[in-house]
Protein backbone atom coordinates (compact mmCIF):
# COMPACT_ATOMS: atom_id res chain seq x y z
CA UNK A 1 63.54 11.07 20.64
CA UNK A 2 67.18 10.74 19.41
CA UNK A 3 67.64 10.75 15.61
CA UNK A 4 68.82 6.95 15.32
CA UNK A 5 65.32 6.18 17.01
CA UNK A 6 63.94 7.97 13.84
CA UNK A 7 65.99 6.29 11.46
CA UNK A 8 64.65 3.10 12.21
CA UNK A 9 61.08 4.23 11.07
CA UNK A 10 60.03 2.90 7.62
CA UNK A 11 59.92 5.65 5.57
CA UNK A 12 63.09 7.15 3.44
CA UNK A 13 64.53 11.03 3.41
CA UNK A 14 63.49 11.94 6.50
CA UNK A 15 63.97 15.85 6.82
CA UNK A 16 62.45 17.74 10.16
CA UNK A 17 60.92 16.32 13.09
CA UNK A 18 59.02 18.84 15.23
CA UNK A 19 57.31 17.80 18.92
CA UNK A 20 53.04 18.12 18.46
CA UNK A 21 50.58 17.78 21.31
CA UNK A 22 49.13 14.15 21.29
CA UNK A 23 46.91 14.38 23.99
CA UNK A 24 47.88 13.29 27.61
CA UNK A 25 48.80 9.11 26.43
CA UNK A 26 50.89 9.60 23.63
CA UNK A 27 54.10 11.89 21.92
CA UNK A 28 53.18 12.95 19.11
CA UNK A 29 55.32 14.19 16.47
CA UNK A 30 54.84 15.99 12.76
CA UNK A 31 57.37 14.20 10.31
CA UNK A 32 58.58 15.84 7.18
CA UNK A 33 60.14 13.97 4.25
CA UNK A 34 60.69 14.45 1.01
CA UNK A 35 57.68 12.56 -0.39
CA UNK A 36 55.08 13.28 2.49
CA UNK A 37 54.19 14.54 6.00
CA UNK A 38 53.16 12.07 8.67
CA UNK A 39 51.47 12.10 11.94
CA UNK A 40 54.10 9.68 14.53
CA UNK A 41 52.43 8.66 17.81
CA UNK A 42 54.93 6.86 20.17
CA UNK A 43 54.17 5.55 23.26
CA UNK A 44 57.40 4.62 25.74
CA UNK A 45 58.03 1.24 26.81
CA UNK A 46 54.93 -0.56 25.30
CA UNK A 47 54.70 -3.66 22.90
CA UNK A 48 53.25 -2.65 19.10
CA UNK A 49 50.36 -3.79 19.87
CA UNK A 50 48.95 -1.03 22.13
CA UNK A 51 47.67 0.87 19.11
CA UNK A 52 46.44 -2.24 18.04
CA UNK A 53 42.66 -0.96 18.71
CA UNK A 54 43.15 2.42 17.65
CA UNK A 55 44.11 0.73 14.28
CA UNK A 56 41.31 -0.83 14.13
CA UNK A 57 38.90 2.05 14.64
CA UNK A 58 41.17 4.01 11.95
CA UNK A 59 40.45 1.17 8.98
CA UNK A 60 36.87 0.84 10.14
CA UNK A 61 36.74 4.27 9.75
CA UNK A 62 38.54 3.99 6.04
CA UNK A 63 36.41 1.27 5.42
CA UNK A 64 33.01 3.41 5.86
CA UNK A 65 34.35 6.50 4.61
CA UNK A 66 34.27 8.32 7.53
CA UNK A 67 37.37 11.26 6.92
CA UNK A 68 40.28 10.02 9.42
CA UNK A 69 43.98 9.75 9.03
CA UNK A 70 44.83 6.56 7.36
CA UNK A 71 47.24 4.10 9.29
CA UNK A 72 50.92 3.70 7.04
CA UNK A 73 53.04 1.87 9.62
CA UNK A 74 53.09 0.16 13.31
CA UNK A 75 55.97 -1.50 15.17
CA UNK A 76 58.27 -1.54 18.37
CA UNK A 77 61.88 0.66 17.97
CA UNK A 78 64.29 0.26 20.87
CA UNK A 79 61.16 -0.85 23.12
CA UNK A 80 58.96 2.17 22.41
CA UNK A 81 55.31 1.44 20.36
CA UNK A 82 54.76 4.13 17.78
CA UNK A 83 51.68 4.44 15.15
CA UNK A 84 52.68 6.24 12.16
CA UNK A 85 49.79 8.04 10.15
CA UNK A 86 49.08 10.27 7.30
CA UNK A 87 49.19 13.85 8.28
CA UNK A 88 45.85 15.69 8.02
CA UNK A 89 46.85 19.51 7.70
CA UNK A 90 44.26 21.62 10.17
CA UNK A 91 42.62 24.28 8.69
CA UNK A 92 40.84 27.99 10.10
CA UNK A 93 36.97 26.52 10.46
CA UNK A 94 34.85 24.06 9.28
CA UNK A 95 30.88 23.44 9.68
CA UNK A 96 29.22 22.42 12.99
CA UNK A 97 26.50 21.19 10.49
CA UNK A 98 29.06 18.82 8.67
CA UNK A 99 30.49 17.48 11.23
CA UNK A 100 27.22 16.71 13.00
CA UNK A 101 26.42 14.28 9.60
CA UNK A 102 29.64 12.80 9.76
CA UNK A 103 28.72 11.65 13.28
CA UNK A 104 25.32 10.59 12.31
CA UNK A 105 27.23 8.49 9.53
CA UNK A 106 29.66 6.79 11.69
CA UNK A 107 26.41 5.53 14.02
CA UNK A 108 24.81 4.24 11.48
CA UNK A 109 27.29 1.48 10.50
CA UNK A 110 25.91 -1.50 13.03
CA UNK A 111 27.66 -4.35 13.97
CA UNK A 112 26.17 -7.17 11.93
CA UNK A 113 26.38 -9.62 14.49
CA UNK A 114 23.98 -7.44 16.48
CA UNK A 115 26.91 -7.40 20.47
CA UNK A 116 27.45 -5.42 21.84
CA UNK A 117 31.69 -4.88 22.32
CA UNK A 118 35.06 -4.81 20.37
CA UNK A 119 37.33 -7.59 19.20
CA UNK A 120 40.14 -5.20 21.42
CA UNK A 121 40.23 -3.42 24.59
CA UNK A 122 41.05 -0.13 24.87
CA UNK A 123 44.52 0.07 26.12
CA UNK A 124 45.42 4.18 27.88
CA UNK A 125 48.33 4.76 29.91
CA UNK A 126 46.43 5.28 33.36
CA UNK A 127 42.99 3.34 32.34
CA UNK A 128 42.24 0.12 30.05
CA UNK A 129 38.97 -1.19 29.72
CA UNK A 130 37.62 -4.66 28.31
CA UNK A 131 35.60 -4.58 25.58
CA UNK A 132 34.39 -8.05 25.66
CA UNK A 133 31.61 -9.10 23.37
CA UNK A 134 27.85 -8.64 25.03
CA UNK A 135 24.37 -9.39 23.85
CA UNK A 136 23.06 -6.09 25.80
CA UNK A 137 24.46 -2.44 26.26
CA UNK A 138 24.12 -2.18 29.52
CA UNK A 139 26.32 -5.16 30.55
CA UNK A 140 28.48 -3.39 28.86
CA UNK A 141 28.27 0.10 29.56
CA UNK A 142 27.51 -0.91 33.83
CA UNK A 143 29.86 -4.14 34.16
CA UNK A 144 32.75 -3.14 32.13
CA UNK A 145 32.98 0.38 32.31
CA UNK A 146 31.18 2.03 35.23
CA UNK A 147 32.18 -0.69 37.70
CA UNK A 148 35.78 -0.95 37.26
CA UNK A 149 35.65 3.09 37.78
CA UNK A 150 34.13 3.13 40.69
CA UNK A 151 36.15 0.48 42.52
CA UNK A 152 39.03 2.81 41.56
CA UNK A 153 37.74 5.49 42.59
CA UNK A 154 36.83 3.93 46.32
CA UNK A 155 40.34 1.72 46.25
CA UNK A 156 41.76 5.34 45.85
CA UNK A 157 39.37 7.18 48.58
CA UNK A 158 38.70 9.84 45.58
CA UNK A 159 35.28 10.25 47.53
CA UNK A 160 33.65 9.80 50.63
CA UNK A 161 30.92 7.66 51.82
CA UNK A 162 28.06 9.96 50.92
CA UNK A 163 29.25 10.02 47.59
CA UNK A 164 29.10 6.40 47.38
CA UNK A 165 25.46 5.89 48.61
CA UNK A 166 24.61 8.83 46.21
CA UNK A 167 26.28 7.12 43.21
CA UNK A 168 24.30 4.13 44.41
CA UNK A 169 20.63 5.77 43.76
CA UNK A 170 22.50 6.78 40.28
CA UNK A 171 23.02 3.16 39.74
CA UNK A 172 19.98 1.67 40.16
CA UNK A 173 18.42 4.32 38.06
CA UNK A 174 21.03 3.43 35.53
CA UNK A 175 19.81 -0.29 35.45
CA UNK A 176 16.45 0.25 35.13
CA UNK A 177 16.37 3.10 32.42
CA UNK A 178 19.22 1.06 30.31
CA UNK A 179 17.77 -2.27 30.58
CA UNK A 180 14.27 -0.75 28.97
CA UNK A 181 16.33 1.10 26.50
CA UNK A 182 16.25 -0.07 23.33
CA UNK A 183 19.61 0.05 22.12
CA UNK A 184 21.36 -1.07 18.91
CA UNK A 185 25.60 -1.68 18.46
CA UNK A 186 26.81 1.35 16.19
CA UNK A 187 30.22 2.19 15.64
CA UNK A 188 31.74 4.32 17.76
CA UNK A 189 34.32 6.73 18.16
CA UNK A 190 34.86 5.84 21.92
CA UNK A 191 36.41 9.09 23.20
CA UNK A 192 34.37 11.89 21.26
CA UNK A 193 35.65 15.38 22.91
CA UNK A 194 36.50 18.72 20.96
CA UNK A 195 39.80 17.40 21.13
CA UNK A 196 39.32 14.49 19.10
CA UNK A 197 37.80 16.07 15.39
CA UNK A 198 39.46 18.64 13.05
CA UNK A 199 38.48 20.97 10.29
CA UNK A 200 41.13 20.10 7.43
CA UNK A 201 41.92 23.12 5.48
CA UNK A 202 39.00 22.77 2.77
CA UNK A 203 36.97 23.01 6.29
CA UNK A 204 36.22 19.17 5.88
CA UNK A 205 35.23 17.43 9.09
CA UNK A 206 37.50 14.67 10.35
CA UNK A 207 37.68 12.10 13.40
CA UNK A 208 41.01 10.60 14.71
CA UNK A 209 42.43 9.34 18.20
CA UNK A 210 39.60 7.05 18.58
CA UNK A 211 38.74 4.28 21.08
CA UNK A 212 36.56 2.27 19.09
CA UNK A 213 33.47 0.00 20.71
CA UNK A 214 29.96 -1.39 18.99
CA UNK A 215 27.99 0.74 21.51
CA UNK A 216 24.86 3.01 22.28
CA UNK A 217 25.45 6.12 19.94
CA UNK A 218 24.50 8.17 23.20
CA UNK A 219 27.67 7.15 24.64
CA UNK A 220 29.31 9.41 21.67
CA UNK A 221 26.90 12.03 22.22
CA UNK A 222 27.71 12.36 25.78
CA UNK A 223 31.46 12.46 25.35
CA UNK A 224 30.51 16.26 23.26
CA UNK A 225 28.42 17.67 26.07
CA UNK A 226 31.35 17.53 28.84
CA UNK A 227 33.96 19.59 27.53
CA UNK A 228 32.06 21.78 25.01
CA UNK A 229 33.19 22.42 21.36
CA UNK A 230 30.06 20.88 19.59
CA UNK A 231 27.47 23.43 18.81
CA UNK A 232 24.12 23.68 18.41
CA UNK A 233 24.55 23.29 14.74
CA UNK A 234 26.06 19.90 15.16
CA UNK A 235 23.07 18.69 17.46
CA UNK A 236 20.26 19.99 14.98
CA UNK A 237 22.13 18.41 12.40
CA UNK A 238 22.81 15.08 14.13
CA UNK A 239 19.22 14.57 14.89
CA UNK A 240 17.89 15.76 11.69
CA UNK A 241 20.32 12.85 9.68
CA UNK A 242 20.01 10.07 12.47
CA UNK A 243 16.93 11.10 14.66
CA UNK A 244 17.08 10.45 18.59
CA UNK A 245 15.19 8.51 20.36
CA UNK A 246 12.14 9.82 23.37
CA UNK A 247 14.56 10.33 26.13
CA UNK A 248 17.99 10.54 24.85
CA UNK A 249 18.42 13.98 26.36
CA UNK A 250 17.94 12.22 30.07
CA UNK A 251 20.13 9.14 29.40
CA UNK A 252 22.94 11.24 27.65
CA UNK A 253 23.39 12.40 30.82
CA UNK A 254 25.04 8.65 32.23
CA UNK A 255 27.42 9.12 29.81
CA UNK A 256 28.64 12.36 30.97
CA UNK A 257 28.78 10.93 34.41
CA UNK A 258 30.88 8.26 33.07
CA UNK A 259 33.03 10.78 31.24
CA UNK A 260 34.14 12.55 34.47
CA UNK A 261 34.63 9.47 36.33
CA UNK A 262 36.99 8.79 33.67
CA UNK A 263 38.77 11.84 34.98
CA UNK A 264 38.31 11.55 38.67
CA UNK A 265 40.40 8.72 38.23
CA UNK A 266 42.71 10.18 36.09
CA UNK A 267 43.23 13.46 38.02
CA UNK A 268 41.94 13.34 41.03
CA UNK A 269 39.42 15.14 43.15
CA UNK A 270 39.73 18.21 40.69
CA UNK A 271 36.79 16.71 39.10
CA UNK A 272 34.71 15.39 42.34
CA UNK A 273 32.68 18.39 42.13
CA UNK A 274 31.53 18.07 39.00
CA UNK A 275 31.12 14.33 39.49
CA UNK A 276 28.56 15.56 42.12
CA UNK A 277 26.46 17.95 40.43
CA UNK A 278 25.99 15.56 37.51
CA UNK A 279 24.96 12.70 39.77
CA UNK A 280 22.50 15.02 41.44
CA UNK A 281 21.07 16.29 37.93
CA UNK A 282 20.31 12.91 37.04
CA UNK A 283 18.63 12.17 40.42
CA UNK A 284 16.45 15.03 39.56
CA UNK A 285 15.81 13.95 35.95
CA UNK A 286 14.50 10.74 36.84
């Protein structure tokens, strides 16, 4: 970014500007003045309102007291979105065992008028999704998530035909576990990998880059199993705050397979293998 794009920000005595990972959507920048650091998030040639549901998440967050980075500023500079935050400084460790409550806490704020959905959809550079209200979770979870990956995925020829007709039996088990399921609309984080919580340098526990949906908790759960970074510490803990339901450990597994179909369409056929042994683990789970 040039230094007149920065200058446009509002926020006074700007001093360094240093280049951070943000992920594969987003630049990300550190911002040093000489009253605060913030967190910048800029997204190239995108209206204001693409962070507009990541905002949202963040002050639900606030709102609950779940430990995020608090949202200062949001506009449009020379046709580029950007989200400016509070910077939360990243310390050595933290506890598994902490952040495991802080999850439990987040899922237990419900949405009071009992759908299923988000006021928003989730806007990413290479996926969107509609979060449109629902009165069930799996309308939800099967209509408005796992369908419109699929038909990429086949538009795309990411797999073959016996992958289809595999993902098929998947499906109908899908349906008929989900719609028996009792389910109930907790806040979610929406996108809950290792890469997505901190330890802040009094080894506090904190959530940001969210993606936020009233949803199955599970959903959350099975973002942490795909990617690793949660231990067992933060599963005992979990369950021990907010207790799981009889077969969470089966249907946690859906939401792994979603996961990587999130990233068979992202990346290609670098993840088809893995797309296959998790459909075939929850052929033999069921």
């Amino acid at each position: 970014m040039k230094q007149q794009w920065y200058q446009q920000l509002p926020i006074d005595g700007i001093k360094i500007v240093t280049p951070v990972s943000g992920g594969d959507v987003n630049q990300a920048f550190r911002i040093e003045t000489t009253e605060a650091t913030y967190f910048l998030l800029v997204q190239s040639q995108q209206f204001a309102d693409f962070y507009a549901a990541e905002i949202a998440g963040l002050k639900a967050f606030e709102k609950e007291g779940i430990t995020a980075p608090k949202v200062i500023a949001n506009g449009c500079i020379d046709g580029d979105a950007y989200l400016l935050l509070t910077y939360l400084e990243e310390g050595a460790s933290g506890s598994q065992q902490a952040l495991g409550q802080l999850v439990a806490k987040l899922h237990q704020v419900k949405n009071p008028n009992g759908q299923f959905g988000f006021s928003l959809p989730y806007k990413g550079s290479a996926i969107s999704f509609d979060n449109q209200w629902q009165n069930s979770w799996h309308d939800l979870f099967l209509h408005q998530r796992v369908n419109p990956l699929v038909q990429r995925i086949e538009a795309e020829g990411l797999w073959t035909a016996y992958d289809s007709e595999r993902f098929q039996r998947v499906y109908d088990i899908m349906i008929c576990v989900l719609q028996v399921h009792e389910s109930e609309p907790s806040l979610l984080h929406g996108d809950l990998w290792a890469g997505n919580y901190m330890f802040l340098t009094d080894g506090t526990p904190a959530l940001f880059d969210p993606s936020p949906l009233y949803g199955d908790r599970e959903f959350d759960l099975g973002a942490t199993k795909v990617f690793g970074g949660f231990s067992s510490d933060f599963y005992e803990a979990y369950h021990q705050t907010y207790p799981l339901k009889d077969g969470a450990h089966d249907r946690i597994q859906f939401y792994e397979l979603y996961l990587l179909l999130v990233h068979l369409v992202k990346f290609g056929t670098m993840y088809l293998s893995a797309v296959r042994e998790k459909m075939e683990e929850i052929t033999e789970s069921f």
